[in-house]
PDB file of N, CA and C in Angstrom:
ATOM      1  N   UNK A   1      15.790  -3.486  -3.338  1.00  0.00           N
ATOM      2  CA  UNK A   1      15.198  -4.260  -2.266  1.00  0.00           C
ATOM      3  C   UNK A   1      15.460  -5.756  -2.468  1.00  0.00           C
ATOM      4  N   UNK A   2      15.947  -6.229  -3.582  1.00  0.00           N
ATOM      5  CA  UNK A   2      15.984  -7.573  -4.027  1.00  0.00           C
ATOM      6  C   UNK A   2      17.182  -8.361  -3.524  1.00  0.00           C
ATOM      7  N   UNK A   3      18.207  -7.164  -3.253  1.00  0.00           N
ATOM      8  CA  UNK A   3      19.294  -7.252  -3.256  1.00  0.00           C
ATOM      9  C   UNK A   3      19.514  -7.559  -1.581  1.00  0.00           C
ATOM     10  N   UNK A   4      18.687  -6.415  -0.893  1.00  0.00           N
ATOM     11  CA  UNK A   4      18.747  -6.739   0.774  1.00  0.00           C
ATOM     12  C   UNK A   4      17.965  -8.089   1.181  1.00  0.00           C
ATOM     13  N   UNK A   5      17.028  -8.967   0.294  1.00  0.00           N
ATOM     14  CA  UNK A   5      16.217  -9.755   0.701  1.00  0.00           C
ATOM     15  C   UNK A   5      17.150 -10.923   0.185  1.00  0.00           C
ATOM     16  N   UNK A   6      17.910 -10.975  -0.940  1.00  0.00           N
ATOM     17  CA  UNK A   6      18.991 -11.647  -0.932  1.00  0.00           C
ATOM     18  C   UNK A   6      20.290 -11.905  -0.024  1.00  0.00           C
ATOM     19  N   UNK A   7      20.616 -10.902   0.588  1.00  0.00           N
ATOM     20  CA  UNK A   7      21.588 -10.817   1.725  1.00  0.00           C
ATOM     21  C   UNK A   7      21.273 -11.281   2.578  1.00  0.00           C
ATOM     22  N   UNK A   8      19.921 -11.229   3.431  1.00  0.00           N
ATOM     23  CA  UNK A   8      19.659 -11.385   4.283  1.00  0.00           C
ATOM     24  C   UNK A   8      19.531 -13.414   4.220  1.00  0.00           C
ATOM     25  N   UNK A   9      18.454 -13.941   3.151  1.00  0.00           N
ATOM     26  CA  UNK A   9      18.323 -14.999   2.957  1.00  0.00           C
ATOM     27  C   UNK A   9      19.991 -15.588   2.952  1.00  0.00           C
ATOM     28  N   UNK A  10      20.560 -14.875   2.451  1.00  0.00           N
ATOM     29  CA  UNK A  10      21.958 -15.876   2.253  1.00  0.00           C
ATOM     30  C   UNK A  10      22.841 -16.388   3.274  1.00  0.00           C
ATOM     31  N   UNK A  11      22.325 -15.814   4.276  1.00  0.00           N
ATOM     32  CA  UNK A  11      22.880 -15.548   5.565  1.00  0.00           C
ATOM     33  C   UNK A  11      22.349 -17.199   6.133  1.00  0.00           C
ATOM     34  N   UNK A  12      21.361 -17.114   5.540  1.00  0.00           N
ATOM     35  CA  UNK A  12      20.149 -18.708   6.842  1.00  0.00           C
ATOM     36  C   UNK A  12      20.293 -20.006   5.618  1.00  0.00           C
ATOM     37  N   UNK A  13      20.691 -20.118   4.210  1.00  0.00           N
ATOM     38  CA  UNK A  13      20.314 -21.275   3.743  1.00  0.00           C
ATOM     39  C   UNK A  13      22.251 -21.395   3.774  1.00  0.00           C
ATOM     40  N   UNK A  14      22.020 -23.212   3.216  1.00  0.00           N
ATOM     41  CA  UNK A  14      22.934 -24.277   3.324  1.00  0.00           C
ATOM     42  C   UNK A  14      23.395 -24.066   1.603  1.00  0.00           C
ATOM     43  N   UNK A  15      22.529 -23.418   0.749  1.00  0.00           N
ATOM     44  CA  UNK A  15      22.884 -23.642  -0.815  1.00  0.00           C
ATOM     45  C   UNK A  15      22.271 -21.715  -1.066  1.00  0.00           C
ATOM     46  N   UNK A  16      23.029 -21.252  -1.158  1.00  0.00           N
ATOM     47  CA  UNK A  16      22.670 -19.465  -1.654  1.00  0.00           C
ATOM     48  C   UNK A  16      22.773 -19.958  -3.120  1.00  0.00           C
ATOM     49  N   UNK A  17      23.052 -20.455  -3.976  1.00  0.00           N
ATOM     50  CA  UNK A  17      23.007 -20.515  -5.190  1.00  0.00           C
ATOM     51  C   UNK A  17      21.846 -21.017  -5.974  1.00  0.00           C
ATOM     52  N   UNK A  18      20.523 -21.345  -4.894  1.00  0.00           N
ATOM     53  CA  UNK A  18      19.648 -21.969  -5.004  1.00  0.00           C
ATOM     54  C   UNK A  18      18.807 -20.373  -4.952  1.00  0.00           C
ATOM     55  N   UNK A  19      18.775 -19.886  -3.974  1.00  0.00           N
ATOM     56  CA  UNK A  19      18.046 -18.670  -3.780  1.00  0.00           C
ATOM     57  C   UNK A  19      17.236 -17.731  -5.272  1.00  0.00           C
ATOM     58  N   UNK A  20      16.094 -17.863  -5.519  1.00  0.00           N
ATOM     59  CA  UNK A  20      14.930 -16.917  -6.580  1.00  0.00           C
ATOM     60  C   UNK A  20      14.539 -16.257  -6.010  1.00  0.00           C
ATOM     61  N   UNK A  21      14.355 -14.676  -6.417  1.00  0.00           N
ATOM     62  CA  UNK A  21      13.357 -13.685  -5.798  1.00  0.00           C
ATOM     63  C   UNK A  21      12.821 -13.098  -7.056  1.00  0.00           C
ATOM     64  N   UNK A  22      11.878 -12.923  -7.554  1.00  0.00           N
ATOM     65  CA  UNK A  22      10.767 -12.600  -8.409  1.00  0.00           C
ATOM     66  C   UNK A  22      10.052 -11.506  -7.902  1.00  0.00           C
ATOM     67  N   UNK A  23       9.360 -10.385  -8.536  1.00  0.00           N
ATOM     68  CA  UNK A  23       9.166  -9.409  -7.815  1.00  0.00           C
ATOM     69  C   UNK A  23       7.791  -9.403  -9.176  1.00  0.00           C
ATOM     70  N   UNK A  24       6.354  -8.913  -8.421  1.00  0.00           N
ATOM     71  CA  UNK A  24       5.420  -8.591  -8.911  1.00  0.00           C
ATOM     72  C   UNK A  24       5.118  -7.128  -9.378  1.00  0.00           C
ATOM     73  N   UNK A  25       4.890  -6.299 -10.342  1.00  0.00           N
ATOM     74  CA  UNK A  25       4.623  -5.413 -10.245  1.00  0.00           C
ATOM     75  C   UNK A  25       3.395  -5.142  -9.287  1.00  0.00           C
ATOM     76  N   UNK A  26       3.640  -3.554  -9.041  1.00  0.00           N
ATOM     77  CA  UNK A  26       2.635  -3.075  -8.161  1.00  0.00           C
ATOM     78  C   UNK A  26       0.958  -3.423  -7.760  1.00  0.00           C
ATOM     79  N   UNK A  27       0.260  -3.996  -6.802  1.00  0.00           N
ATOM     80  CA  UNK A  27      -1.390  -4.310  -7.351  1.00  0.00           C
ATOM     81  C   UNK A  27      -1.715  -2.923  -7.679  1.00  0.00           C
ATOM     82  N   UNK A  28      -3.272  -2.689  -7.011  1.00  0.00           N
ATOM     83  CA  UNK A  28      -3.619  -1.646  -6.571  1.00  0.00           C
ATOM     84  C   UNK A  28      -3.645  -1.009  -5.776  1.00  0.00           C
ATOM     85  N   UNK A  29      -2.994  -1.461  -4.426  1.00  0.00           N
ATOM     86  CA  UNK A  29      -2.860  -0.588  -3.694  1.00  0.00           C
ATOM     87  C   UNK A  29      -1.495  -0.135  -3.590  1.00  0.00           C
ATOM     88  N   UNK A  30      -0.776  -0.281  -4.438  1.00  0.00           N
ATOM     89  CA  UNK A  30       0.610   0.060  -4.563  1.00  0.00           C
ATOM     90  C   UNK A  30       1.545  -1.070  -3.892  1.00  0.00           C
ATOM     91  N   UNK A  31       1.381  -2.665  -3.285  1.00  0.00           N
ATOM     92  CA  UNK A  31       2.096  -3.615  -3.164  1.00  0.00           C
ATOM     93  C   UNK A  31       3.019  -4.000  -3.829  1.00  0.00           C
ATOM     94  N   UNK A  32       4.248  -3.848  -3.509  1.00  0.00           N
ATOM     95  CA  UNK A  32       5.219  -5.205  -4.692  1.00  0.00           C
ATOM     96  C   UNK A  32       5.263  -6.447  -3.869  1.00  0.00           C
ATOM     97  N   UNK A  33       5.015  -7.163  -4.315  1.00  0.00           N
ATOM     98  CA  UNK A  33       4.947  -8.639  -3.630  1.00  0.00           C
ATOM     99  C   UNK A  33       6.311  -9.018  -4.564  1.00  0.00           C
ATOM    100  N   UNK A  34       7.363  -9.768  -3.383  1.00  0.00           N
ATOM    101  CA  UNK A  34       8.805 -10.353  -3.770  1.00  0.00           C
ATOM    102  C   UNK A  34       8.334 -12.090  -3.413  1.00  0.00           C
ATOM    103  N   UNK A  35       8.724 -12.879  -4.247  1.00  0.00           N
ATOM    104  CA  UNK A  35       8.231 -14.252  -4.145  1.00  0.00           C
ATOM    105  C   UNK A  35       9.775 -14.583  -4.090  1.00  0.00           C
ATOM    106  N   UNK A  36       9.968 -15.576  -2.660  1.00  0.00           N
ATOM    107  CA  UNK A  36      11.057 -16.291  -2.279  1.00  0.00           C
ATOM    108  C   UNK A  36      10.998 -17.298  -2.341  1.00  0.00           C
ATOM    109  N   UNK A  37      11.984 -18.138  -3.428  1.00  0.00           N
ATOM    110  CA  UNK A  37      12.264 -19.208  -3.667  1.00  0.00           C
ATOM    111  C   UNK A  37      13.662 -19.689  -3.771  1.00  0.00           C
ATOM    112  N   UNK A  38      13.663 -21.202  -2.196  1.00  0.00           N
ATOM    113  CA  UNK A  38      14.827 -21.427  -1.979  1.00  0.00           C
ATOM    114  C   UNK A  38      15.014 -22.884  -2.110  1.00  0.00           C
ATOM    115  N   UNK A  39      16.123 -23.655  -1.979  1.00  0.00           N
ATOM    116  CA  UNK A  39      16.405 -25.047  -2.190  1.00  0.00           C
ATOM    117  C   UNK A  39      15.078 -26.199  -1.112  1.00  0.00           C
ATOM    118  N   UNK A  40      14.610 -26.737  -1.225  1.00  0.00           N
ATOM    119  CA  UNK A  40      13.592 -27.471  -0.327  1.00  0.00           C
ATOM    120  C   UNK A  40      14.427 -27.905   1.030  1.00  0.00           C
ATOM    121  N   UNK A  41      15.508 -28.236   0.943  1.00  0.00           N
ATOM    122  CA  UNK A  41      16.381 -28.447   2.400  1.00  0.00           C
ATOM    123  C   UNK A  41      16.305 -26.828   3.313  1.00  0.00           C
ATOM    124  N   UNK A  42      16.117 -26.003   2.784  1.00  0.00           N
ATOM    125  CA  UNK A  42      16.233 -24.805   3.241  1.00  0.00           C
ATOM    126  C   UNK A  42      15.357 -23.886   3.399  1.00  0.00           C
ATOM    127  N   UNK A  43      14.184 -24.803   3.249  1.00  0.00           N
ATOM    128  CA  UNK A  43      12.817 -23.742   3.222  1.00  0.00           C
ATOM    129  C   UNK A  43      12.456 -23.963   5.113  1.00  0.00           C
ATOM    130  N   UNK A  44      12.960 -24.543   5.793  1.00  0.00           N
ATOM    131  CA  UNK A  44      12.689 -24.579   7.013  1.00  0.00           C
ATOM    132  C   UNK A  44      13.568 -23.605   7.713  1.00  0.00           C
ATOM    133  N   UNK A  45      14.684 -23.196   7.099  1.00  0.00           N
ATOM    134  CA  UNK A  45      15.670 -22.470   8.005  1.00  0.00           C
ATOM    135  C   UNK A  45      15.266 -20.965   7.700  1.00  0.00           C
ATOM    136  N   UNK A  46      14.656 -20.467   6.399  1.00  0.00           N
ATOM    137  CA  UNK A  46      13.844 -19.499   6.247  1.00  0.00           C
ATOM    138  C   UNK A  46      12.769 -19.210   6.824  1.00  0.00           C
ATOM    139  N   UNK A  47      11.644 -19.997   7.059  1.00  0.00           N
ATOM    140  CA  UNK A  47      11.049 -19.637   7.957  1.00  0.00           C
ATOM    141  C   UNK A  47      10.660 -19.969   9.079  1.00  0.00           C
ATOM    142  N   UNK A  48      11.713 -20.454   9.569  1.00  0.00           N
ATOM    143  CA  UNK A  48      11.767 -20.757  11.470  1.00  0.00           C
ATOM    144  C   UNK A  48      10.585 -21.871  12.099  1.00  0.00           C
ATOM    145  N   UNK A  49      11.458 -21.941  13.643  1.00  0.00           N
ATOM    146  CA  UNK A  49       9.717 -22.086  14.253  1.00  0.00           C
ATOM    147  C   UNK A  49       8.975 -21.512  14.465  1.00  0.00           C
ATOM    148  N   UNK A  50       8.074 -21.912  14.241  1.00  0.00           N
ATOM    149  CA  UNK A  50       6.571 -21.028  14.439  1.00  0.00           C
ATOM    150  C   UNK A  50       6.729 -19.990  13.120  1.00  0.00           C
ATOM    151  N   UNK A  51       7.561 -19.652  11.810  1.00  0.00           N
ATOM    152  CA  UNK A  51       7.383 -18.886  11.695  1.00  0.00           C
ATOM    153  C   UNK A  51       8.458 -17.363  11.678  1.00  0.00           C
ATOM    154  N   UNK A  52       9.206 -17.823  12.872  1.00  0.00           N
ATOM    155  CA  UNK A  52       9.443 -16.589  13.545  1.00  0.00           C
ATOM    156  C   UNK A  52      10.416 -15.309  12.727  1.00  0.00           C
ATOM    157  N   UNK A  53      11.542 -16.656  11.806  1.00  0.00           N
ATOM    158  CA  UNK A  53      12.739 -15.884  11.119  1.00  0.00           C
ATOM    159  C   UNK A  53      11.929 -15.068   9.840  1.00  0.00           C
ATOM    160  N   UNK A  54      10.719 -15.655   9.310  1.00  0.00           N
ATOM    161  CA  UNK A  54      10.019 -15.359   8.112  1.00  0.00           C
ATOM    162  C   UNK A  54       9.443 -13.880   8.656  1.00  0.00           C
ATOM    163  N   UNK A  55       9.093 -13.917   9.612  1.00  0.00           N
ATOM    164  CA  UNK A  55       8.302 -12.645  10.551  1.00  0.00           C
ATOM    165  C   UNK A  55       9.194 -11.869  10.281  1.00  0.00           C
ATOM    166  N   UNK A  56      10.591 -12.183  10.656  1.00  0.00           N
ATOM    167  CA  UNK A  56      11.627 -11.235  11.281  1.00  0.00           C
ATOM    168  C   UNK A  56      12.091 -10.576   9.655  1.00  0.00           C
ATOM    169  N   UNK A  57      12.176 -11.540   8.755  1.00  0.00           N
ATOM    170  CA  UNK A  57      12.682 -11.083   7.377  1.00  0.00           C
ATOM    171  C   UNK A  57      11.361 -10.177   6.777  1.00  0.00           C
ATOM    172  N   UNK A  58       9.958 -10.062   7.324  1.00  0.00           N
ATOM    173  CA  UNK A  58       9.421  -9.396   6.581  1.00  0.00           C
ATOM    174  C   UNK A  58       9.025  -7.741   7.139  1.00  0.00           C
ATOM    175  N   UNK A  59       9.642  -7.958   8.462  1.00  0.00           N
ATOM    176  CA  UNK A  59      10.163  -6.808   8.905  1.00  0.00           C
ATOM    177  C   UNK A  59      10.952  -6.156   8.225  1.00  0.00           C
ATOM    178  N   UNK A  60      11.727  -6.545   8.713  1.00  0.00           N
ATOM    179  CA  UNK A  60      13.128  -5.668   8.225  1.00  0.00           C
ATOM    180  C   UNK A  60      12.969  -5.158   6.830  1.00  0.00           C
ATOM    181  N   UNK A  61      12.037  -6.236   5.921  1.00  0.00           N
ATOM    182  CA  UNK A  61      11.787  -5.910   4.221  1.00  0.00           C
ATOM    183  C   UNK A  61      11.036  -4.392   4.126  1.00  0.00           C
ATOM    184  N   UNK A  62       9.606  -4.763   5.147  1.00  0.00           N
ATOM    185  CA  UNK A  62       8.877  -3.015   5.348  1.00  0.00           C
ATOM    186  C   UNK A  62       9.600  -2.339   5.990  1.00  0.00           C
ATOM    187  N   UNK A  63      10.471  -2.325   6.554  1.00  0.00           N
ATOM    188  CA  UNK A  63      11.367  -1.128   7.408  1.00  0.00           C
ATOM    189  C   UNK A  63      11.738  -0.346   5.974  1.00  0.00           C
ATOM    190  N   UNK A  64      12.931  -1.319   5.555  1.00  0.00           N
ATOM    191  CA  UNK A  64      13.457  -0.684   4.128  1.00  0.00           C
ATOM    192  C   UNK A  64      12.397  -0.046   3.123  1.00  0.00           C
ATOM    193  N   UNK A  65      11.819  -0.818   3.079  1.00  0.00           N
ATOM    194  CA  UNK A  65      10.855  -0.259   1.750  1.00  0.00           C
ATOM    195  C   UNK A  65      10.083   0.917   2.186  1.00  0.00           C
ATOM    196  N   UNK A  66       9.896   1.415   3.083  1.00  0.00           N
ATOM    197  CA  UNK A  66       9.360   2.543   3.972  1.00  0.00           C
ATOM    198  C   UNK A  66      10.502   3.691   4.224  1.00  0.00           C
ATOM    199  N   UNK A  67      11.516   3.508   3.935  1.00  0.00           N
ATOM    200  CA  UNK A  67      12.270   4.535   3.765  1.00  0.00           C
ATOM    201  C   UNK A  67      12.014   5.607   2.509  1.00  0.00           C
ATOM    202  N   UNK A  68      11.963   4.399   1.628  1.00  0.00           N
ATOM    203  CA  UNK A  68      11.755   5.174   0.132  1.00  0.00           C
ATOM    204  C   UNK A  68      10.495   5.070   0.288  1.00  0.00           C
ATOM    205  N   UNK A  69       9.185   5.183   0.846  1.00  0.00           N
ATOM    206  CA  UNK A  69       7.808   5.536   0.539  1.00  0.00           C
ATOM    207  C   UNK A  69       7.672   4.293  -0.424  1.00  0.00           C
ATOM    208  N   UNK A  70       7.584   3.017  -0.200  1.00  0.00           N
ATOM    209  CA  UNK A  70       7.482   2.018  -1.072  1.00  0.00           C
ATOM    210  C   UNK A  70       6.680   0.759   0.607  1.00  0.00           C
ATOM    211  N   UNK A  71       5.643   0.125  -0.526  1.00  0.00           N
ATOM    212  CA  UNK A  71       4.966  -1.055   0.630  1.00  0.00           C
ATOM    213  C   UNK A  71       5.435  -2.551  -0.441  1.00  0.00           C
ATOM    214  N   UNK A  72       5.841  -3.371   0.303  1.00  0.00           N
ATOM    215  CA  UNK A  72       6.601  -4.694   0.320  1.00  0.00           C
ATOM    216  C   UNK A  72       5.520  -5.751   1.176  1.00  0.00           C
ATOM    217  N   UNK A  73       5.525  -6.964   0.286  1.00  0.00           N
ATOM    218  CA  UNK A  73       5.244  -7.679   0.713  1.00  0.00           C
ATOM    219  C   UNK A  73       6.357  -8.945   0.326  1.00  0.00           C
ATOM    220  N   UNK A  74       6.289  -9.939   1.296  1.00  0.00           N
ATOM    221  CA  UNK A  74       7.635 -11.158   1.011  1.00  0.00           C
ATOM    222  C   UNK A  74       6.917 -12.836   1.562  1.00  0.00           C
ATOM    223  N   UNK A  75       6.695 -12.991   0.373  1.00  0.00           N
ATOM    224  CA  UNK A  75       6.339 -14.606  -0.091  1.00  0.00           C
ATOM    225  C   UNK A  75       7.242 -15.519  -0.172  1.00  0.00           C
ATOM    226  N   UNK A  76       7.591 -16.658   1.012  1.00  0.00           N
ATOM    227  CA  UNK A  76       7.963 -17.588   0.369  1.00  0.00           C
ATOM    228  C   UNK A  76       7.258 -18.726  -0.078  1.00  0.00           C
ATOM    229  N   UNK A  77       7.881 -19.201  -1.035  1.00  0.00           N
ATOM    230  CA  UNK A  77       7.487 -20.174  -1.702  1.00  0.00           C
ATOM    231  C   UNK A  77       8.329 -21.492  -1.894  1.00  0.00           C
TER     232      UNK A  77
END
């Protein structure tokens, strides 16, 4: 999953070589929380106006992770 949340991010920033994803083990309710960390010029193109591209990336993150019976959560930071 680290790998599709990487693809996808690499697609919207100006520096992909900047791009961190950190992954929490499970809480209790079975969450992996992925913490996104990108260059500060590029933390706006991640998550849009209003929001919207961050929405759209944390879609697509539970789509995937719901294939394999897995719940995702996606933090940027």
């Amino acid at each position: 999953m680290q790998e599709l949340l990487k693809t996808i991010v690499a697609g919207l920033v100006e520096n992909p070589d900047a791009i961190e994803i950190t992954e929490d083990a499970p809480n209790e309710e079975g969450v992996i929380v992925f913490h996104l960390h990108v260059a500060p010029e590029d933390t706006g193109r991640v998550i849009g106006k209003q929001g919207r591209i961050a929405k759209a990336i944390r879609v697509i993150m539970r789509a995937g992770a719901a294939k394999s019976n897995e719940k995702i959560a996606v933090e940027i930071d």
